[in-house]
N, C-alpha and C. Protein backbone atom coordinates (compact mmCIF):
# COMPACT_ATOMS: atom_id res chain seq x y z
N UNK A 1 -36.40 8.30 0.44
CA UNK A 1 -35.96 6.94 0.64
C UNK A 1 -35.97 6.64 2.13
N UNK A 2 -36.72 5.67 2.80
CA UNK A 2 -36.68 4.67 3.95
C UNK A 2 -35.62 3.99 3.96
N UNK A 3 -34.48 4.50 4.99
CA UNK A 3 -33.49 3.56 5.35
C UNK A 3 -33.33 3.48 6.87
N UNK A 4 -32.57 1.94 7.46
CA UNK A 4 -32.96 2.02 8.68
C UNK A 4 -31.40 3.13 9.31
N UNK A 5 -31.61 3.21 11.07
CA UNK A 5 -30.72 3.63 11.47
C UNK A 5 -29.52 2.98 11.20
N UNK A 6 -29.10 1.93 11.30
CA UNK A 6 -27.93 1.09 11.03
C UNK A 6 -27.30 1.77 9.84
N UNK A 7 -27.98 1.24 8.36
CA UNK A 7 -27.32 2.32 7.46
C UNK A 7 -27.42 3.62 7.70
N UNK A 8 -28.19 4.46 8.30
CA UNK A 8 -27.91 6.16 8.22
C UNK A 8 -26.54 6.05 8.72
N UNK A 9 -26.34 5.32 9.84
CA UNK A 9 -25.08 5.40 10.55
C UNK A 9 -23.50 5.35 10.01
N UNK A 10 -24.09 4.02 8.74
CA UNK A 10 -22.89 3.47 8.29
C UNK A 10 -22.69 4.91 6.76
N UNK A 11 -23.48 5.39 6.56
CA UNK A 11 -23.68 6.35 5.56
C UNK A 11 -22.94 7.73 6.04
N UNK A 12 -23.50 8.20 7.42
CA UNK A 12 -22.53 9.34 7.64
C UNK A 12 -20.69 8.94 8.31
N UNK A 13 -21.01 7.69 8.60
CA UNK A 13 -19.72 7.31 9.25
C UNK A 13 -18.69 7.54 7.45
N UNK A 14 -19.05 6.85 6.39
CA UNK A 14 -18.49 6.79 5.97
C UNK A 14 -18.08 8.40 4.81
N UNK A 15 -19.28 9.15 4.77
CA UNK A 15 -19.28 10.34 4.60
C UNK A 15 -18.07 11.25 5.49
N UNK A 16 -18.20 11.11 6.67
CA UNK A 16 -17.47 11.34 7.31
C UNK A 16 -15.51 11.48 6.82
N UNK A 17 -15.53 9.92 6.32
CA UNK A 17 -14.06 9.50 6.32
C UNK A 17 -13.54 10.44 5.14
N UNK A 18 -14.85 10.66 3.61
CA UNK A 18 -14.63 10.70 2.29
C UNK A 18 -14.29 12.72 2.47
N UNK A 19 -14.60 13.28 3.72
CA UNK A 19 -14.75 14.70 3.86
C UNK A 19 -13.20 15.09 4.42
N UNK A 20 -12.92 13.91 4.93
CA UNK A 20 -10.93 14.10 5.47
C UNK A 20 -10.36 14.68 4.40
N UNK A 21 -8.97 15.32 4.35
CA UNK A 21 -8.34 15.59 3.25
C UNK A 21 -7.41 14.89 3.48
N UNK A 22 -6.37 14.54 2.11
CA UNK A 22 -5.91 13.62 2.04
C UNK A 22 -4.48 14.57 3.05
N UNK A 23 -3.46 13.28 3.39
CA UNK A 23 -1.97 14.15 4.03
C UNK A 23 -1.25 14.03 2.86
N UNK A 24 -0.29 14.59 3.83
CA UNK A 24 1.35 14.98 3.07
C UNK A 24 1.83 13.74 2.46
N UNK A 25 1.45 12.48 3.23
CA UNK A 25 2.13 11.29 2.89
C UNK A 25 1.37 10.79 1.36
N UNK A 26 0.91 10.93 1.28
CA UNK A 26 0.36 11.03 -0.24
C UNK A 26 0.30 11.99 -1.50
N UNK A 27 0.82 12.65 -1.05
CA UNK A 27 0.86 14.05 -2.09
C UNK A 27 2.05 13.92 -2.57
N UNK A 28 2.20 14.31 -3.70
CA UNK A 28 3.65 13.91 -4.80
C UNK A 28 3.49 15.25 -5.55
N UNK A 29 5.18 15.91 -5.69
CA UNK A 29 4.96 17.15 -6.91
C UNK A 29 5.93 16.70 -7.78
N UNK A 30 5.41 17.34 -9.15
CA UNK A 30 6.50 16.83 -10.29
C UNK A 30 6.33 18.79 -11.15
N UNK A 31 7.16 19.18 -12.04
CA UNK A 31 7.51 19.82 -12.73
C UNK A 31 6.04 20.36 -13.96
N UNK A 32 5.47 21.27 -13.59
CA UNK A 32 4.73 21.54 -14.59
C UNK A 32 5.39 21.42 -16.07
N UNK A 33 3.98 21.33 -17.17
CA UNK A 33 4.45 21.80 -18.53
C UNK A 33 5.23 23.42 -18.52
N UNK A 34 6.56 22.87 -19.54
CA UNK A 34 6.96 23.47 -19.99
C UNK A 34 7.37 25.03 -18.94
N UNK A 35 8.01 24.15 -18.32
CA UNK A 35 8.35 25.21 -16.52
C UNK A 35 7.54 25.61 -15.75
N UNK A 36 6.32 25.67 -16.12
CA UNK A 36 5.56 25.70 -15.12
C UNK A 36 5.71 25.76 -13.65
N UNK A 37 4.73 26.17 -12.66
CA UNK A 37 4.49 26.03 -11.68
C UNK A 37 4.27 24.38 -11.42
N UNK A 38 5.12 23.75 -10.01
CA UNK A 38 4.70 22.63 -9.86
C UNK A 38 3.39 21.90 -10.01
N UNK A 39 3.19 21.05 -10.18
CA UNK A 39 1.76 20.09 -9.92
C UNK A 39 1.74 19.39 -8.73
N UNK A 40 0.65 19.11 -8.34
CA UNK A 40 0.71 18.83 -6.95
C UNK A 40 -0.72 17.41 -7.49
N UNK A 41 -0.03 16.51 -7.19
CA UNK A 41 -1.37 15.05 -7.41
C UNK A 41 -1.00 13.84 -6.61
N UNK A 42 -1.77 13.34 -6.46
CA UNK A 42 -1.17 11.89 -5.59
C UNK A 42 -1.02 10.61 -6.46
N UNK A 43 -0.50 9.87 -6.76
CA UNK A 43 0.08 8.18 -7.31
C UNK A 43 -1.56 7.93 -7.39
N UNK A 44 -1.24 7.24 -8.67
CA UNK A 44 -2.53 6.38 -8.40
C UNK A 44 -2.61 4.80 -7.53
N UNK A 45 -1.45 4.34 -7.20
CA UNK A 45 -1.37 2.98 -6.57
C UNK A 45 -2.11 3.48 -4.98
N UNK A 46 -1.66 4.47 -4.72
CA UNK A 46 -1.77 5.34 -3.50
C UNK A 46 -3.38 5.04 -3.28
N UNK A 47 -3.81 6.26 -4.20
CA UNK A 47 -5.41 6.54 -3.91
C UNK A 47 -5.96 5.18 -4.07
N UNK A 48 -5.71 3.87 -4.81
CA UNK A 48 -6.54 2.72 -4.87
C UNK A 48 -6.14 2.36 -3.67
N UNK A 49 -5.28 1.89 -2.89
CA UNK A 49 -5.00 1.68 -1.59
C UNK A 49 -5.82 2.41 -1.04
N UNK A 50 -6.02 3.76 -0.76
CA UNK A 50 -6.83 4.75 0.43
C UNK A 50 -8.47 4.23 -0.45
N UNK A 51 -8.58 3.64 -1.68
CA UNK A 51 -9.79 3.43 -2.04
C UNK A 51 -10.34 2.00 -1.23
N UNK A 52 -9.36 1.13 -1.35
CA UNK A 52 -9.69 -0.44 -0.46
C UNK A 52 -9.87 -0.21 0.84
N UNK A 53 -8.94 1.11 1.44
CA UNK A 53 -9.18 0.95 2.72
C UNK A 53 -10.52 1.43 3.21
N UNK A 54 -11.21 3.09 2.67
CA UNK A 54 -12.30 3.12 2.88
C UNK A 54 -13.46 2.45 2.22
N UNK A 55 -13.55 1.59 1.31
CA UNK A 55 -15.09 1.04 0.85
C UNK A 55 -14.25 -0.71 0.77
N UNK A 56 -12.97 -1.03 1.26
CA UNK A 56 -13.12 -2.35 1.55
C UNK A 56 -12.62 -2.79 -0.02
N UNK A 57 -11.78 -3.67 0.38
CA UNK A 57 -11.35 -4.60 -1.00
C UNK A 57 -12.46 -4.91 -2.10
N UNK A 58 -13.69 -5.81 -1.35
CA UNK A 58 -14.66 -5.99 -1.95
C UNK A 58 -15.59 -5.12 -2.34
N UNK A 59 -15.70 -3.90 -1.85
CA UNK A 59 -16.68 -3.00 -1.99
C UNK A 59 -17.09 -2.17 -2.82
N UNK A 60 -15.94 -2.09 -3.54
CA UNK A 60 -16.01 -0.82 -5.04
C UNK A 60 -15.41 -1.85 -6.34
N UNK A 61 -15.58 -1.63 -7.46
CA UNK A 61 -15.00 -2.02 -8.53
C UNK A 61 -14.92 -1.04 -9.81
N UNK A 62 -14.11 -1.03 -10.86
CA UNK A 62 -13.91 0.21 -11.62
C UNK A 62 -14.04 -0.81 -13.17
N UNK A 63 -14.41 -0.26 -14.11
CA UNK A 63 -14.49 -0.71 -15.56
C UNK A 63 -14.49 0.67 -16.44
N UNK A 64 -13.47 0.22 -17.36
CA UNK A 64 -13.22 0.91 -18.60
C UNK A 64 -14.05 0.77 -19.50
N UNK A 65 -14.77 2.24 -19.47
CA UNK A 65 -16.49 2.42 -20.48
C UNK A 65 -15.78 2.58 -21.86
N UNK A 66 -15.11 3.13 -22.02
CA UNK A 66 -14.48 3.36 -22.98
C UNK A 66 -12.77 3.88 -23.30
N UNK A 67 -12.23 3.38 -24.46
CA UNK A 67 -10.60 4.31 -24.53
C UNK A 67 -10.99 4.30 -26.34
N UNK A 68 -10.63 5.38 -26.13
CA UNK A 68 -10.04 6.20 -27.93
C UNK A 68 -8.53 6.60 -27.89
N UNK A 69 -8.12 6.34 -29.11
CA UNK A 69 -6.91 6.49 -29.48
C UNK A 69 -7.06 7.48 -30.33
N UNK A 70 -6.53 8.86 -29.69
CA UNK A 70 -7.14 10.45 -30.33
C UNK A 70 -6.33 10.65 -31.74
N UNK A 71 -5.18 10.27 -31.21
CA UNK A 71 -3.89 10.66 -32.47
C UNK A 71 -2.55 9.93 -32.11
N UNK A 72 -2.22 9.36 -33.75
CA UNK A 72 -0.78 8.52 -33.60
C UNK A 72 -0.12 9.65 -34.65
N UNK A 73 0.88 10.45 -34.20
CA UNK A 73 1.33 11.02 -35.56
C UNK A 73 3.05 10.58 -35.43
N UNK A 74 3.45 10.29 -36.49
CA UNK A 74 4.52 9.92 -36.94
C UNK A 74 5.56 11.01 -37.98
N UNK A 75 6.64 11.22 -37.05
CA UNK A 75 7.41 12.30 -37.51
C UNK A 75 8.78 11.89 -38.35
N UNK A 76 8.38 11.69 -40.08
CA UNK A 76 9.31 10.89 -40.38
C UNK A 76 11.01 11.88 -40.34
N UNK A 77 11.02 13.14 -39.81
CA UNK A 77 12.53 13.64 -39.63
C UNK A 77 13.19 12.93 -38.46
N UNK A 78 12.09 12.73 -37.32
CA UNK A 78 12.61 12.14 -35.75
C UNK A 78 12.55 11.14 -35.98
N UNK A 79 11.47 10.38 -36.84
CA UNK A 79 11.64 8.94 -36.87
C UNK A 79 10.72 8.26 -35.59
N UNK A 80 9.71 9.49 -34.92
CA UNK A 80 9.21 9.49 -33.34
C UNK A 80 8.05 9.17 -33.64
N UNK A 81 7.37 8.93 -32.67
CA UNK A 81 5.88 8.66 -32.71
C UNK A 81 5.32 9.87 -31.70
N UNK A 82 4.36 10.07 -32.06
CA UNK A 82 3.43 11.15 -30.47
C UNK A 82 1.77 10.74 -30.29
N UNK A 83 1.40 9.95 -29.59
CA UNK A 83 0.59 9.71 -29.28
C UNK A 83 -0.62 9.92 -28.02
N UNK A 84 -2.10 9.98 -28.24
CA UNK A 84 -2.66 10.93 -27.36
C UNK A 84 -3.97 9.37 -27.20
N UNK A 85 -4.07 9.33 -26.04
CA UNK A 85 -5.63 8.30 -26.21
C UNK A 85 -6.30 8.79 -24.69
N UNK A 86 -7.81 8.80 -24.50
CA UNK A 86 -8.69 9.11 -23.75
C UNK A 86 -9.04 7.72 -23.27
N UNK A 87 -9.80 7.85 -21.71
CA UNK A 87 -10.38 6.95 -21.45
C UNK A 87 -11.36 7.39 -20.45
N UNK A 88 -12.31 6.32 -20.45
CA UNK A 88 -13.39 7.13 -19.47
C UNK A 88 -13.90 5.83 -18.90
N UNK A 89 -13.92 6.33 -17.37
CA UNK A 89 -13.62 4.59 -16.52
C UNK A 89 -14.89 5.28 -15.31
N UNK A 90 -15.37 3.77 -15.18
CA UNK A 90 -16.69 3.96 -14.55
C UNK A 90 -16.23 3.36 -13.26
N UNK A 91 -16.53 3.85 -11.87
CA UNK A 91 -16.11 3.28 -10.09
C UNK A 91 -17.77 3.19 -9.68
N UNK A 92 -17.80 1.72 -9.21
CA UNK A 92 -18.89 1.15 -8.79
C UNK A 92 -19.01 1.06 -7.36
N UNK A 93 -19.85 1.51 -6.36
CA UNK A 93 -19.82 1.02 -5.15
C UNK A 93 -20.91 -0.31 -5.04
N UNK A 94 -20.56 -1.35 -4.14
CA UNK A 94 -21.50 -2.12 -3.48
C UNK A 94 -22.87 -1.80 -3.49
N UNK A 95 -23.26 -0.64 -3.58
CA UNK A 95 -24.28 -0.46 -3.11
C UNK A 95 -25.10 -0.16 -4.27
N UNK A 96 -23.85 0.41 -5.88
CA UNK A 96 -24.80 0.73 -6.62
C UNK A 96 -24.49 1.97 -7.18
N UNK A 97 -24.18 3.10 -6.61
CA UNK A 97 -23.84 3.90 -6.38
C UNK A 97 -22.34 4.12 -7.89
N UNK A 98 -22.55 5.13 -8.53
CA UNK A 98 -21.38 5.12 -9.57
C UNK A 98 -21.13 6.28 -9.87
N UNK A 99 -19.68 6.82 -10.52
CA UNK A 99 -19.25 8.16 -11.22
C UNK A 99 -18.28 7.29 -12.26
N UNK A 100 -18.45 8.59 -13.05
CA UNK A 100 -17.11 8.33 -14.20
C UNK A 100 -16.92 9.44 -14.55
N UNK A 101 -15.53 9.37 -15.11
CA UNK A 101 -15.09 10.73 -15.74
C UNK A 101 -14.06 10.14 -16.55
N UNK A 102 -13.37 10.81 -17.71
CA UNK A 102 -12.44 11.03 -18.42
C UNK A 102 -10.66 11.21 -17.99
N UNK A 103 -9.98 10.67 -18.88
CA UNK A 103 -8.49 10.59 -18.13
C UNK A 103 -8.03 10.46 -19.81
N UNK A 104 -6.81 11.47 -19.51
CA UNK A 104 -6.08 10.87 -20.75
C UNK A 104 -4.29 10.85 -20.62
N UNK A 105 -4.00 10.12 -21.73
CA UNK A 105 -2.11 9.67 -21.83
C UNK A 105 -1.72 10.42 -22.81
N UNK A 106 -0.82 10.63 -22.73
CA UNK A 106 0.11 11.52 -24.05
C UNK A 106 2.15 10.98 -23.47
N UNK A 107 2.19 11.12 -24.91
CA UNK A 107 3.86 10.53 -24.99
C UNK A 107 4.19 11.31 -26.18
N UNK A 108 5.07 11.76 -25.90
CA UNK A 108 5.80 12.82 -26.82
C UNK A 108 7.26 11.88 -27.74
N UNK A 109 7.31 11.60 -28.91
CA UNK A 109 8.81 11.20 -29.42
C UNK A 109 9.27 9.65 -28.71
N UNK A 110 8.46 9.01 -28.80
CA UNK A 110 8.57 7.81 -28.86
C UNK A 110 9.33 6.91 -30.06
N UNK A 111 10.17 6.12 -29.03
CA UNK A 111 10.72 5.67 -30.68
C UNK A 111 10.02 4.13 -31.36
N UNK A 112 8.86 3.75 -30.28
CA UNK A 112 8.20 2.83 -30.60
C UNK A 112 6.21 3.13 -30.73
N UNK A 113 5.97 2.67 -31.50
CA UNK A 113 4.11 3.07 -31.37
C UNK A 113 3.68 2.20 -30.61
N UNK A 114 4.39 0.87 -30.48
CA UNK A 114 3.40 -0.01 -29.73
C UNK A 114 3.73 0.35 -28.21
N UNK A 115 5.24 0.75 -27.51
CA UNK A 115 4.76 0.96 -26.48
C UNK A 115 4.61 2.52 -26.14
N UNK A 116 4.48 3.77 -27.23
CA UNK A 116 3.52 4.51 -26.59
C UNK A 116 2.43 4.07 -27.00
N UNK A 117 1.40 3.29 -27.23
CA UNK A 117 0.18 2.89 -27.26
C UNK A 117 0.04 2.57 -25.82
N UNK A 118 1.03 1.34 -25.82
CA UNK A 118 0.68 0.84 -24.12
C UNK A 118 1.11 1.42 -23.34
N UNK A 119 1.62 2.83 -23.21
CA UNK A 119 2.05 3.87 -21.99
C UNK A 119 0.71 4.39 -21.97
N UNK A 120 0.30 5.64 -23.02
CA UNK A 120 -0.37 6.45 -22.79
C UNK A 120 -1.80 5.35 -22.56
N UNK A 121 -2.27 4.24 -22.78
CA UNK A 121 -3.17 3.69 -22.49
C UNK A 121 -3.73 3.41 -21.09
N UNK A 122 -2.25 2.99 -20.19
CA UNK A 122 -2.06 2.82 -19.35
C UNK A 122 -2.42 4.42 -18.65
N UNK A 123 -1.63 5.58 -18.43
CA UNK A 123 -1.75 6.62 -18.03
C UNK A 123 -3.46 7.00 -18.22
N UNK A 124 -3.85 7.04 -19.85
CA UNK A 124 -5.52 7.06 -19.22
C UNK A 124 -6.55 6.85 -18.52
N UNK A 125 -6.09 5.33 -18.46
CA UNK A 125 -7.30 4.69 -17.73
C UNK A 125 -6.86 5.26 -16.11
N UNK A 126 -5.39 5.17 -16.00
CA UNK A 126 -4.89 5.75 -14.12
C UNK A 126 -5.87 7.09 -14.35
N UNK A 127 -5.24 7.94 -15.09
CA UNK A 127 -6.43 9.57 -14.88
C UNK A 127 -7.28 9.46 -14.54
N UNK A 128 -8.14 8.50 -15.80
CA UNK A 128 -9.58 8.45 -15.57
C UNK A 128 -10.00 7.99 -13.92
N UNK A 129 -9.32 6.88 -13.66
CA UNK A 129 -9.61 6.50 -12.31
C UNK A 129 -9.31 7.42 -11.42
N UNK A 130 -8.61 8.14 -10.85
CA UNK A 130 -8.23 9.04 -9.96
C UNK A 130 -9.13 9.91 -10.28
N UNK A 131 -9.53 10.66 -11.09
CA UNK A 131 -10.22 11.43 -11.97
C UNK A 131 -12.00 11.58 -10.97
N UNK A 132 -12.19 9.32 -11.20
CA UNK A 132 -13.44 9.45 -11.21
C UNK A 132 -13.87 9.58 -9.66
N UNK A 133 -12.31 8.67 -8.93
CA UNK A 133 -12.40 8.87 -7.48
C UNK A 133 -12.55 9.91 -6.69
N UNK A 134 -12.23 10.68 -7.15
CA UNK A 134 -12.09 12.30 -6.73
C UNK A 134 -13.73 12.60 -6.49
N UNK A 135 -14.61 11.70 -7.51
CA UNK A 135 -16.06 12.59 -7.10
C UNK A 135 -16.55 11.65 -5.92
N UNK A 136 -16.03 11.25 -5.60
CA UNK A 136 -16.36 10.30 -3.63
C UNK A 136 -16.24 11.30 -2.65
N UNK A 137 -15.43 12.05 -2.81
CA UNK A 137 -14.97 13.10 -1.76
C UNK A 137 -13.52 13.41 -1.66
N UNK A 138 -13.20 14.23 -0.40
CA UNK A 138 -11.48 14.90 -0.58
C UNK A 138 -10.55 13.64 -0.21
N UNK A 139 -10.81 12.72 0.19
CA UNK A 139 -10.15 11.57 0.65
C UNK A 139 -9.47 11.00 -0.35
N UNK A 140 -10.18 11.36 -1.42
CA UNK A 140 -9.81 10.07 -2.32
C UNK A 140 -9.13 11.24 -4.06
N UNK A 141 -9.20 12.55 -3.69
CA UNK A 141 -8.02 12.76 -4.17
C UNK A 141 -8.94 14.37 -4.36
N UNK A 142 -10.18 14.72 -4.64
CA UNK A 142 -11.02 16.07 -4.40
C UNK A 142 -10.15 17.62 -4.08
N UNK A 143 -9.46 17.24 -2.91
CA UNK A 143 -9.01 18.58 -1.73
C UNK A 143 -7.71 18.52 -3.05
N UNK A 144 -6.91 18.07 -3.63
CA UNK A 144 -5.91 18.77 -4.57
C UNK A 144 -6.27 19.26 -5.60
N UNK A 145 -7.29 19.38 -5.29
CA UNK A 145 -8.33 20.78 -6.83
C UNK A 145 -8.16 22.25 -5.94
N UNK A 146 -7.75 22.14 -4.62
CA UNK A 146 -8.24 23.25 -3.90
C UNK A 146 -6.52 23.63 -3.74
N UNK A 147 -6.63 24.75 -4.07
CA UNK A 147 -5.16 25.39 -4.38
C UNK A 147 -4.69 25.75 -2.94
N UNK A 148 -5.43 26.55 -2.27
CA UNK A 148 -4.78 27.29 -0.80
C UNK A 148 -4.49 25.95 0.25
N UNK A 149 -5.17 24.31 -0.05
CA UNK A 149 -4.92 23.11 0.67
C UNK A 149 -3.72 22.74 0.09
N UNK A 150 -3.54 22.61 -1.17
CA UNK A 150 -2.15 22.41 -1.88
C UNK A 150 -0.89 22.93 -1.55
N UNK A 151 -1.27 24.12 -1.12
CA UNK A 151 0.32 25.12 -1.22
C UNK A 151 0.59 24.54 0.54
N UNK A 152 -0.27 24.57 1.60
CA UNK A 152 0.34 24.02 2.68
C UNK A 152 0.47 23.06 2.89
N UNK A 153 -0.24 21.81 2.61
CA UNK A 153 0.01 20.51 2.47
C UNK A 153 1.62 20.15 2.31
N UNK A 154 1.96 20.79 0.73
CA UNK A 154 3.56 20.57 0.50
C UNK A 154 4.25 20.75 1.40
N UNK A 155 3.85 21.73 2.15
CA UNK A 155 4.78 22.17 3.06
C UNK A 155 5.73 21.80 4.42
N UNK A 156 4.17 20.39 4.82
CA UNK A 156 4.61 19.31 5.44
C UNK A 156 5.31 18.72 5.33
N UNK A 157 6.03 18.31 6.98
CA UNK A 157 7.15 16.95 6.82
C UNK A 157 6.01 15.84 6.48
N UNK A 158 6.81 15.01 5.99
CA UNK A 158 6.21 13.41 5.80
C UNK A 158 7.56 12.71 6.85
N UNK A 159 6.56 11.59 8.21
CA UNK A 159 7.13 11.16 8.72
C UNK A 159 7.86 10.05 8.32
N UNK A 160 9.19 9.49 8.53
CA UNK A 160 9.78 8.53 7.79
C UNK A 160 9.01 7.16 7.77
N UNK A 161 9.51 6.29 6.90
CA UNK A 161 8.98 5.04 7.14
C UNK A 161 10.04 3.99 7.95
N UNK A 162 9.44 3.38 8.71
CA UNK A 162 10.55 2.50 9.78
C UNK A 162 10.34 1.00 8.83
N UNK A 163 11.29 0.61 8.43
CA UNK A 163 10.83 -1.15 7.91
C UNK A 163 11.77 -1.79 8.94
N UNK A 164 10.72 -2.36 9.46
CA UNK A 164 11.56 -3.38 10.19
C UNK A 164 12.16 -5.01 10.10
């Protein structure tokens, strides 16, 4: 492919940004399954923010290729619902340029189906997106697949926030 210098430029500049790893100020741990060892992932409000900032408000857009609703099972002793649904969400750049991947929700003992429908629905499509962002580079969420970046990362202060 013939491209001029201008884009090579704007191509490694932005290569560049997607090879950063993400900080401390974005990294969130919550409680593995069932005691587990912590998890270490970032918010998804987060990474769409660090997504506007590097490819620009206008520059990327995301669509839901698909959601399945895997299993509603209904436990008539609990009276609960447990529900599981997939989604697989496609991130578009400006340019053309696309990934997708898979994300899924699960809700355990719900005492309503309709809103674990609309939880775990919700939680899919976030996976899927974070999911698909991750194949842009470590910026956008990549480097918390990498375990030995994880364990020191946590380890960081996060500087306060001043609101003024």
């Amino acid at each position: 492919m013939d491209i001029s210098e201008d884009t090579a430029v704007k191509i490694a500049t932005l290569q560049a940004k997607l090879n950063k790893k993400l900080g401390p100020e974005f990294i969130s741990q919550r409680p593995g399954p069932s005691g587990g060892p912590k998890l270490t992932y970032a918010e998804g409000w987060k990474i769409i923010n660090l997504t506007n900032e590097v490819f620009g408000f206008n520059g990327w857009s995301s669509n839901v290729v698909s959601i399945t609703t895997d299993f509603i099972d209904y436990n008539e002793e609990s009276r609960r619902y447990n529900v599981g649904v997939t989604a697989i969400v496609r991130v578009t750049l400006r340019d053309g340029v696309f990934h997708e991947d898979v994300g899924c929700g699960l809700l355990e003992n719900s005492k309503t189906k309709g809103g674990a429908l609309d939880k775990c629905k919700k939680e899919a499509v976030t996976d899927a997106l974070k999911r698909t962002l991750r194949n842009f580079g470590n910026l956008l969420g990549n480097c918390l697949y990498d375990k030995s970046y994880t364990q020191e990362v946590v380890k960081m202060k996060v500087p306060a926030v001043r609101i003024f």
